[in-house]
ModelCIF file with pLDDT and N, C-alpha, C, O atoms, coordinates in Angstrom:
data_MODEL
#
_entry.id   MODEL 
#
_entity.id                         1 
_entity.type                       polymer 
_entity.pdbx_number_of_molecules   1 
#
_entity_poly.entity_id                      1 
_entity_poly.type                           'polypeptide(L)' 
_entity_poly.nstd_linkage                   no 
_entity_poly.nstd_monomer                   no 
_entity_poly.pdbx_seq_one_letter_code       
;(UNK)(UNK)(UNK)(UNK)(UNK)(UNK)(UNK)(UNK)(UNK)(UNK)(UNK)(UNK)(UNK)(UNK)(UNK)(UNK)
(UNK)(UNK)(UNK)(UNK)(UNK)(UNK)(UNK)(UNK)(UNK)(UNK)(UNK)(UNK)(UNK)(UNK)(UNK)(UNK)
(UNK)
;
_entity_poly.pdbx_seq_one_letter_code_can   XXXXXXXXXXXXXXXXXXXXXXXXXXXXXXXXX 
_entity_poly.pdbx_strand_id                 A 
#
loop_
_entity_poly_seq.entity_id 
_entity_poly_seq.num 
_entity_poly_seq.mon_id 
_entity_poly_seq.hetero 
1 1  UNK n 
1 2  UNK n 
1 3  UNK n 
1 4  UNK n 
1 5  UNK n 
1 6  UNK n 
1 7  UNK n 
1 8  UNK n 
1 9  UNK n 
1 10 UNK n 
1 11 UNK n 
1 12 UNK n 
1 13 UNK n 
1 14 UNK n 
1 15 UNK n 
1 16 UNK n 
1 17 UNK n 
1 18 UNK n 
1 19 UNK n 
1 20 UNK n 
1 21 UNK n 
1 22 UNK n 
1 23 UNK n 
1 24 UNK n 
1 25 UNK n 
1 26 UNK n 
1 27 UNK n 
1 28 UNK n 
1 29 UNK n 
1 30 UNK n 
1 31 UNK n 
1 32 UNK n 
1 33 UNK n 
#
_struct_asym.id          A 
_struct_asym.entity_id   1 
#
loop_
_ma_qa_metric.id 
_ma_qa_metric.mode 
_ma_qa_metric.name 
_ma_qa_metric.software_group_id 
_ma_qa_metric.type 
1 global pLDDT . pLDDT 
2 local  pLDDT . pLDDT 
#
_ma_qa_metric_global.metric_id      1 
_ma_qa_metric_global.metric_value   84.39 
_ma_qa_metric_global.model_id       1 
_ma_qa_metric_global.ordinal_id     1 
#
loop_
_ma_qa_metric_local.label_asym_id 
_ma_qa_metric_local.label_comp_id 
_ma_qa_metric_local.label_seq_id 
_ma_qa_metric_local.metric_id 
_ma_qa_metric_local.metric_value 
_ma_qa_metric_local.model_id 
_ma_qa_metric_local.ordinal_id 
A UNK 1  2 90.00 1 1  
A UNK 2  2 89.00 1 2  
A UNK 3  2 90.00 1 3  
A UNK 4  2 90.00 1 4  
A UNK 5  2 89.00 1 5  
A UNK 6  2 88.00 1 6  
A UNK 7  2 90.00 1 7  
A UNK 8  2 89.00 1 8  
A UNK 9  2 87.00 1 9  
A UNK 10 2 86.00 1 10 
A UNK 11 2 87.00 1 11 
A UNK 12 2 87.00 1 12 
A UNK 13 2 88.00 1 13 
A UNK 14 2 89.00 1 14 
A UNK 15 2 89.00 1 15 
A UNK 16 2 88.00 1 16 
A UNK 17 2 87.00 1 17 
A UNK 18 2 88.00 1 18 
A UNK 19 2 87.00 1 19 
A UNK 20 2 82.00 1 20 
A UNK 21 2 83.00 1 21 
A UNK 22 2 83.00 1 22 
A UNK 23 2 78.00 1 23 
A UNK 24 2 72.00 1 24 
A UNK 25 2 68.00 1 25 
A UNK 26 2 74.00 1 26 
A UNK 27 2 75.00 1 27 
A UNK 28 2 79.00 1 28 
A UNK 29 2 78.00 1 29 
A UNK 30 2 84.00 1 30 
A UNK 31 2 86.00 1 31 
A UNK 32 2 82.00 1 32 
A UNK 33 2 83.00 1 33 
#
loop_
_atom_site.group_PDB 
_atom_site.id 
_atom_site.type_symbol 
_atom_site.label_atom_id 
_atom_site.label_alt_id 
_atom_site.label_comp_id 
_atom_site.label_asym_id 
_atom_site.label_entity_id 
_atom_site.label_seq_id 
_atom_site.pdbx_PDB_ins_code 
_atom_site.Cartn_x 
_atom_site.Cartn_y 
_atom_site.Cartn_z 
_atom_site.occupancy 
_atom_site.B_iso_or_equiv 
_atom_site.pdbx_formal_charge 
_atom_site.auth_seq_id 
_atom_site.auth_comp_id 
_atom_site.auth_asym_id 
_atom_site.auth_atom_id 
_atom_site.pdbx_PDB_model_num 
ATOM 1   N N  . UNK A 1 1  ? 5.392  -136.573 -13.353 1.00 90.00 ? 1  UNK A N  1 
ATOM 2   C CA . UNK A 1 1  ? 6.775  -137.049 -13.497 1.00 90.00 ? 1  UNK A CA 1 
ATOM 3   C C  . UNK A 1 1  ? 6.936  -137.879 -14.777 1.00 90.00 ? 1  UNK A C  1 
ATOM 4   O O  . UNK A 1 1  ? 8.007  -137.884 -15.383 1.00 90.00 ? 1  UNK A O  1 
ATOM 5   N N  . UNK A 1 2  ? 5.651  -138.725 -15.271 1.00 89.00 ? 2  UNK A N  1 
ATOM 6   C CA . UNK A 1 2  ? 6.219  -139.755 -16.752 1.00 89.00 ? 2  UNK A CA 1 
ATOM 7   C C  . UNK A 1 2  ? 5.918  -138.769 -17.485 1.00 89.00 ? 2  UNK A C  1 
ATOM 8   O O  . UNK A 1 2  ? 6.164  -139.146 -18.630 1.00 89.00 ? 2  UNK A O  1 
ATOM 9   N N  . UNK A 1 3  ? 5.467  -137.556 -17.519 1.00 90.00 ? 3  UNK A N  1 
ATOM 10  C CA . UNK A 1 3  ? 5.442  -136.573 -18.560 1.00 90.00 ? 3  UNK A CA 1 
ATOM 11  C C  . UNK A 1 3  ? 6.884  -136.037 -19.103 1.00 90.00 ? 3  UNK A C  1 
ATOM 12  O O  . UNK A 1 3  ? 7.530  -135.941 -20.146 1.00 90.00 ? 3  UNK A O  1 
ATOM 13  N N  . UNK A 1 4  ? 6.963  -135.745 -17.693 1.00 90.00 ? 4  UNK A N  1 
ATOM 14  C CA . UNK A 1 4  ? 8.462  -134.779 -17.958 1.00 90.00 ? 4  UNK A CA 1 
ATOM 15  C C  . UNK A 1 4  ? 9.460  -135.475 -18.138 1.00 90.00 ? 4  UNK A C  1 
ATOM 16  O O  . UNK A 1 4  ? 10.480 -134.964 -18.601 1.00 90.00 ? 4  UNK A O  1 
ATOM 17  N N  . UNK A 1 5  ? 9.390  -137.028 -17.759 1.00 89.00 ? 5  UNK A N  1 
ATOM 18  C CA . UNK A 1 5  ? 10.694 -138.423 -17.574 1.00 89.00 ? 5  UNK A CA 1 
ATOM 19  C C  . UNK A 1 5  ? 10.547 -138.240 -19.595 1.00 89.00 ? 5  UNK A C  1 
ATOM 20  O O  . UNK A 1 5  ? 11.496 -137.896 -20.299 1.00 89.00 ? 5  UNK A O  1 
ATOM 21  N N  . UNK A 1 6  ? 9.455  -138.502 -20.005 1.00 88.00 ? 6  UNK A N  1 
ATOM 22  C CA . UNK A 1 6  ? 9.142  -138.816 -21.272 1.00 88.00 ? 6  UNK A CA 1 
ATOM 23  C C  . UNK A 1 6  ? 9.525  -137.537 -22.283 1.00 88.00 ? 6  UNK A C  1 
ATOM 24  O O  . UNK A 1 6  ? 10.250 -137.825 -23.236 1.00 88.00 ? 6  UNK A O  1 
ATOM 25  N N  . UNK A 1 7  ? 9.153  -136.346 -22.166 1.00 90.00 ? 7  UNK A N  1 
ATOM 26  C CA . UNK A 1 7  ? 9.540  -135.401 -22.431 1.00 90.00 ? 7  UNK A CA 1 
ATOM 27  C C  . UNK A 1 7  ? 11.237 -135.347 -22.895 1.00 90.00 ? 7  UNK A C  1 
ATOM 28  O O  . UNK A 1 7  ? 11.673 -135.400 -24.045 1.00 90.00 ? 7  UNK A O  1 
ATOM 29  N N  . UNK A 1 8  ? 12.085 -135.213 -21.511 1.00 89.00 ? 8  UNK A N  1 
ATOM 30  C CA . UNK A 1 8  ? 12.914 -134.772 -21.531 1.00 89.00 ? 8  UNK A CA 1 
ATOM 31  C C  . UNK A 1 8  ? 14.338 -136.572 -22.506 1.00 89.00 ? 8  UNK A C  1 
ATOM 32  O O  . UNK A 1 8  ? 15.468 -136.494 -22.987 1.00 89.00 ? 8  UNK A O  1 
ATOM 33  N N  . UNK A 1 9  ? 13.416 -137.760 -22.331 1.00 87.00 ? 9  UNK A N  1 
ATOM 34  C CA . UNK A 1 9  ? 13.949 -138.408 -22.967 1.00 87.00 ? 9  UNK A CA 1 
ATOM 35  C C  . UNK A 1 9  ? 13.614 -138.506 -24.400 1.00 87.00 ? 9  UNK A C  1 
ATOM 36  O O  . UNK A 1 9  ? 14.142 -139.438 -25.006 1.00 87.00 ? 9  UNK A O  1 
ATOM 37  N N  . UNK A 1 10 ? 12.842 -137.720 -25.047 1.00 86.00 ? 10 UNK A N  1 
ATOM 38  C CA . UNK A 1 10 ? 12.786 -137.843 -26.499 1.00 86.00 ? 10 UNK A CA 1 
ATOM 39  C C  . UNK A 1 10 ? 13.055 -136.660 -26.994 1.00 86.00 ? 10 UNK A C  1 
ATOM 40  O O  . UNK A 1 10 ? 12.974 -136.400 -28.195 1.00 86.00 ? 10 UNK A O  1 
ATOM 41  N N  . UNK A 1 11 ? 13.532 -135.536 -25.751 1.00 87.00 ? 11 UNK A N  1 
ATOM 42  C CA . UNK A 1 11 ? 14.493 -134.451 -26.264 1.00 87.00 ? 11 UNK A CA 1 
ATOM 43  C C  . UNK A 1 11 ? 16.271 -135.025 -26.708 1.00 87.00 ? 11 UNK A C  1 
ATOM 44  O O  . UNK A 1 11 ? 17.168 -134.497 -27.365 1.00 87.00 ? 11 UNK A O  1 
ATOM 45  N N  . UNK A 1 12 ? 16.156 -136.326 -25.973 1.00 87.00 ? 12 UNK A N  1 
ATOM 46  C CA . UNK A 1 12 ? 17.373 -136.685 -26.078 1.00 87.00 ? 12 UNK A CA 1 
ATOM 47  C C  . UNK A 1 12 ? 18.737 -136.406 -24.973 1.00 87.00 ? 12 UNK A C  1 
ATOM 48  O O  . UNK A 1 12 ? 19.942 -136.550 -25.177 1.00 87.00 ? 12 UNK A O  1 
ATOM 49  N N  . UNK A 1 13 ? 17.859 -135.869 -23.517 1.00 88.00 ? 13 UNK A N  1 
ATOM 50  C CA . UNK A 1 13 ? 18.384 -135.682 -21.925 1.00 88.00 ? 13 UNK A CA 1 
ATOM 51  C C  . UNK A 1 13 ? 19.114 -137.378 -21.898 1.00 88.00 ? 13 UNK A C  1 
ATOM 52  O O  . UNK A 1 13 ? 18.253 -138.250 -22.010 1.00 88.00 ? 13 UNK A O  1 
ATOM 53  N N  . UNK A 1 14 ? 20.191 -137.763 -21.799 1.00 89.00 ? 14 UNK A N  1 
ATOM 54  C CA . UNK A 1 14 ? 20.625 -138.856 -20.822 1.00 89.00 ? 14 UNK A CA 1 
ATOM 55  C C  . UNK A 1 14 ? 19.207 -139.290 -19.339 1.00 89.00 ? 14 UNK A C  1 
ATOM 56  O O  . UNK A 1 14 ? 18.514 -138.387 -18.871 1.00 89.00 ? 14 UNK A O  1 
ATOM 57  N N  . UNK A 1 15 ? 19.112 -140.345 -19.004 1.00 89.00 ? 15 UNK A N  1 
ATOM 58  C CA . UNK A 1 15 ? 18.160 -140.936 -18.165 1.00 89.00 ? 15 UNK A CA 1 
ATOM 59  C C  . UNK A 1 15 ? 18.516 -140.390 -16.922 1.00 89.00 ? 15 UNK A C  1 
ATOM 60  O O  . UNK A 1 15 ? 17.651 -139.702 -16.380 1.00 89.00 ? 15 UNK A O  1 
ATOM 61  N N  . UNK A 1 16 ? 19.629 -140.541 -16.323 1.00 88.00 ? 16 UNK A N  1 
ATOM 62  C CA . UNK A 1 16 ? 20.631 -140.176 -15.185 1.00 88.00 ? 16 UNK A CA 1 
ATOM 63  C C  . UNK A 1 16 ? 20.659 -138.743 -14.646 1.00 88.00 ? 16 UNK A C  1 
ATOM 64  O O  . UNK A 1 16 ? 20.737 -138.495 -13.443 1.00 88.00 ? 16 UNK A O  1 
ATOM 65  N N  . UNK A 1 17 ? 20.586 -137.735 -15.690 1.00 87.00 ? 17 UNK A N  1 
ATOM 66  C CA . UNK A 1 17 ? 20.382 -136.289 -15.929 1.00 87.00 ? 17 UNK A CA 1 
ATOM 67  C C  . UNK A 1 17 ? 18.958 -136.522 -16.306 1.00 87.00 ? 17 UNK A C  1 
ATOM 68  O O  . UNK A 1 17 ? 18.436 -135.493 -15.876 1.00 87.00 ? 17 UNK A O  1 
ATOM 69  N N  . UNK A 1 18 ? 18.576 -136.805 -16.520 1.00 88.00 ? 18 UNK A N  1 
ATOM 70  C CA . UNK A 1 18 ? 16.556 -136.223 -16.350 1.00 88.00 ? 18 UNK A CA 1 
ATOM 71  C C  . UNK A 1 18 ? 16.231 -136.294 -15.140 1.00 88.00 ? 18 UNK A C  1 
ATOM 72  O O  . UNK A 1 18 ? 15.715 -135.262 -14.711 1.00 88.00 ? 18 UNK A O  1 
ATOM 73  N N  . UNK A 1 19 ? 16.388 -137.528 -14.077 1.00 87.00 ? 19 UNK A N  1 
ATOM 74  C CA . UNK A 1 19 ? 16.039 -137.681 -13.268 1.00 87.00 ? 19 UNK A CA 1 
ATOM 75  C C  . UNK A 1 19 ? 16.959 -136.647 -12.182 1.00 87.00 ? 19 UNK A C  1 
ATOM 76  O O  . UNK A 1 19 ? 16.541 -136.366 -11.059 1.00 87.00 ? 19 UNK A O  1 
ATOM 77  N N  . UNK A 1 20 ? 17.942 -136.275 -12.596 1.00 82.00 ? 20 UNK A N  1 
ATOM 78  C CA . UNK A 1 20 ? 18.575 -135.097 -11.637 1.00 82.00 ? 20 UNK A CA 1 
ATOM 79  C C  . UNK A 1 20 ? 17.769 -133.746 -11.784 1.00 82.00 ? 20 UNK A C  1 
ATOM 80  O O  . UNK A 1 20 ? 17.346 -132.935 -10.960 1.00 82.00 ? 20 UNK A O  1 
ATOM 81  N N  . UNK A 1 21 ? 17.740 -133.800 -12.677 1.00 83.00 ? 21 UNK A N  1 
ATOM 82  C CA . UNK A 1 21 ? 16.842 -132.277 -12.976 1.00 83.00 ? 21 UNK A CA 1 
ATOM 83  C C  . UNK A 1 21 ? 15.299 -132.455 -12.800 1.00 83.00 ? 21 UNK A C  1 
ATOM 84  O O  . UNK A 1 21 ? 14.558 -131.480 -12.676 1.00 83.00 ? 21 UNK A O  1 
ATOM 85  N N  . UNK A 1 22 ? 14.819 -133.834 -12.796 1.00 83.00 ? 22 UNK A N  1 
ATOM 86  C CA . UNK A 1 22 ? 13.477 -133.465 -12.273 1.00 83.00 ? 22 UNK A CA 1 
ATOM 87  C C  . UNK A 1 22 ? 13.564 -133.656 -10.226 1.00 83.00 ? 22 UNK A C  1 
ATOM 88  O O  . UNK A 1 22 ? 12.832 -133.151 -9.375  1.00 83.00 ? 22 UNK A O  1 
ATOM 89  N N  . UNK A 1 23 ? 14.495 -134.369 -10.108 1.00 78.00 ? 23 UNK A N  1 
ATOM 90  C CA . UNK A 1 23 ? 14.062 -134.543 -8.597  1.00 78.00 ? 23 UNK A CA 1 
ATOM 91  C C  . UNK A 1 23 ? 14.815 -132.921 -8.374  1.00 78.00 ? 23 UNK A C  1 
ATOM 92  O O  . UNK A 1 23 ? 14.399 -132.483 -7.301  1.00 78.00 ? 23 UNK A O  1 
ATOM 93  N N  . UNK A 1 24 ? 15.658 -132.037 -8.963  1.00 72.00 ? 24 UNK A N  1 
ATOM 94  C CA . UNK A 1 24 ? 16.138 -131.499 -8.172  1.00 72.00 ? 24 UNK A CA 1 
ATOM 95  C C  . UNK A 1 24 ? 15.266 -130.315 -8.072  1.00 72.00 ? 24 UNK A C  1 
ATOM 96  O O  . UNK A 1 24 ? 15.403 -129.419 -7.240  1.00 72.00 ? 24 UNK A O  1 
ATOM 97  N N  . UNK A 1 25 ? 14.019 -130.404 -9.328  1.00 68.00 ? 25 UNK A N  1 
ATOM 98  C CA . UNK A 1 25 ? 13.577 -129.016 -9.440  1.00 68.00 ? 25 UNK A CA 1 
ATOM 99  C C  . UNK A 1 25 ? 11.987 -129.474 -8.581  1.00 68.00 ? 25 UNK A C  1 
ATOM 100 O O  . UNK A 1 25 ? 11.017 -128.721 -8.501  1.00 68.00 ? 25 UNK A O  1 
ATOM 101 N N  . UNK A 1 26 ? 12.063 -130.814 -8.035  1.00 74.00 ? 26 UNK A N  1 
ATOM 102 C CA . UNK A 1 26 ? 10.512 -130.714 -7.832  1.00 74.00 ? 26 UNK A CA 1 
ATOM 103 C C  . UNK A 1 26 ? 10.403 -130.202 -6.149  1.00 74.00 ? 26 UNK A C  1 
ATOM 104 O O  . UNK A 1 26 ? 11.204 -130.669 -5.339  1.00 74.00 ? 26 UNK A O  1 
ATOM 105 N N  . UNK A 1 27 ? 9.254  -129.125 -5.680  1.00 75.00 ? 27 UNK A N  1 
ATOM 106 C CA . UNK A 1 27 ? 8.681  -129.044 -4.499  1.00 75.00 ? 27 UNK A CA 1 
ATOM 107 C C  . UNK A 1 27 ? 8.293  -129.985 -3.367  1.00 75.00 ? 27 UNK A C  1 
ATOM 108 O O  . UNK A 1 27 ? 8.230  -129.770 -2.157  1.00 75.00 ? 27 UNK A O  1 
ATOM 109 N N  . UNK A 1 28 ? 8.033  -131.158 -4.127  1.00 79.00 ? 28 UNK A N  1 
ATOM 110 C CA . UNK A 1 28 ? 7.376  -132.130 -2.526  1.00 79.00 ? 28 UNK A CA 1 
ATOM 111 C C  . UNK A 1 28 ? 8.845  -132.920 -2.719  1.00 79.00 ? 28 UNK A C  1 
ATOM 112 O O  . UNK A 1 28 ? 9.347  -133.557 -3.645  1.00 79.00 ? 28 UNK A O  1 
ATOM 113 N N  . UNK A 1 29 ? 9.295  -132.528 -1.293  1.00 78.00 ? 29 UNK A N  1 
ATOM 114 C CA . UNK A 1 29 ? 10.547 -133.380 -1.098  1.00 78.00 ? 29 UNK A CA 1 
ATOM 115 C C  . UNK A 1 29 ? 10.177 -134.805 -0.863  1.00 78.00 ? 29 UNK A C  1 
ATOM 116 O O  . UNK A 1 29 ? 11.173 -135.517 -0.990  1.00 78.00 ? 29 UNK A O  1 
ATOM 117 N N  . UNK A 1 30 ? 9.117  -135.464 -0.571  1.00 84.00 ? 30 UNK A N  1 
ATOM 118 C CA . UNK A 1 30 ? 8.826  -136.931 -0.923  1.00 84.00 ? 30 UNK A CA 1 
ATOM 119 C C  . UNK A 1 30 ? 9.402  -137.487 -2.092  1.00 84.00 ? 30 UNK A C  1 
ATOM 120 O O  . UNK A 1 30 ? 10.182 -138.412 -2.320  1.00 84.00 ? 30 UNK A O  1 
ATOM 121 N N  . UNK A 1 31 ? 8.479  -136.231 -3.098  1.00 86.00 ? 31 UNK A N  1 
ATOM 122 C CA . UNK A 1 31 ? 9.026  -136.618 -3.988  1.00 86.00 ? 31 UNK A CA 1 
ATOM 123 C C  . UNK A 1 31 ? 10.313 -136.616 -4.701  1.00 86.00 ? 31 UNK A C  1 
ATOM 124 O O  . UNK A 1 31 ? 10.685 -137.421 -5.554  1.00 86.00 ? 31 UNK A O  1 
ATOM 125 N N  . UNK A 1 32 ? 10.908 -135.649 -4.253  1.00 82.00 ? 32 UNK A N  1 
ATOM 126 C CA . UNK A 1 32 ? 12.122 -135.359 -4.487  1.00 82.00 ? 32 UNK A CA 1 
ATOM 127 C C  . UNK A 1 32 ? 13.222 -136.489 -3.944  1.00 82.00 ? 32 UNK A C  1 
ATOM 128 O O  . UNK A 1 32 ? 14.290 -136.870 -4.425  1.00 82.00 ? 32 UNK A O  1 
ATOM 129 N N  . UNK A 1 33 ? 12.529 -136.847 -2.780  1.00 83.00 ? 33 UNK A N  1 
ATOM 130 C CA . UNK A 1 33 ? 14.017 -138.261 -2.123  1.00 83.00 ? 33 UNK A CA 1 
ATOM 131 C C  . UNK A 1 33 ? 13.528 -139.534 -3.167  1.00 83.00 ? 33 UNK A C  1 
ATOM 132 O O  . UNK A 1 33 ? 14.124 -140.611 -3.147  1.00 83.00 ? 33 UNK A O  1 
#
């Protein structure tokens, strides 16, 4: 997750929208809530 958090913020993703698109695309719904 700090890969892709990190990733997608020095693509220049808004914080708010990274974290939508990573919880929405991840498999372990733990992790996902």
């Amino acid at each position: 997750f700090s890969r892709q958090l990190a990733t997608m913020m020095s693509s220049g993703i808004p914080l708010v929208q990274a974290f939508e698109i990573v919880g929405s695309g991840h498999d372990n719904q733990a992790m996902q809530r």
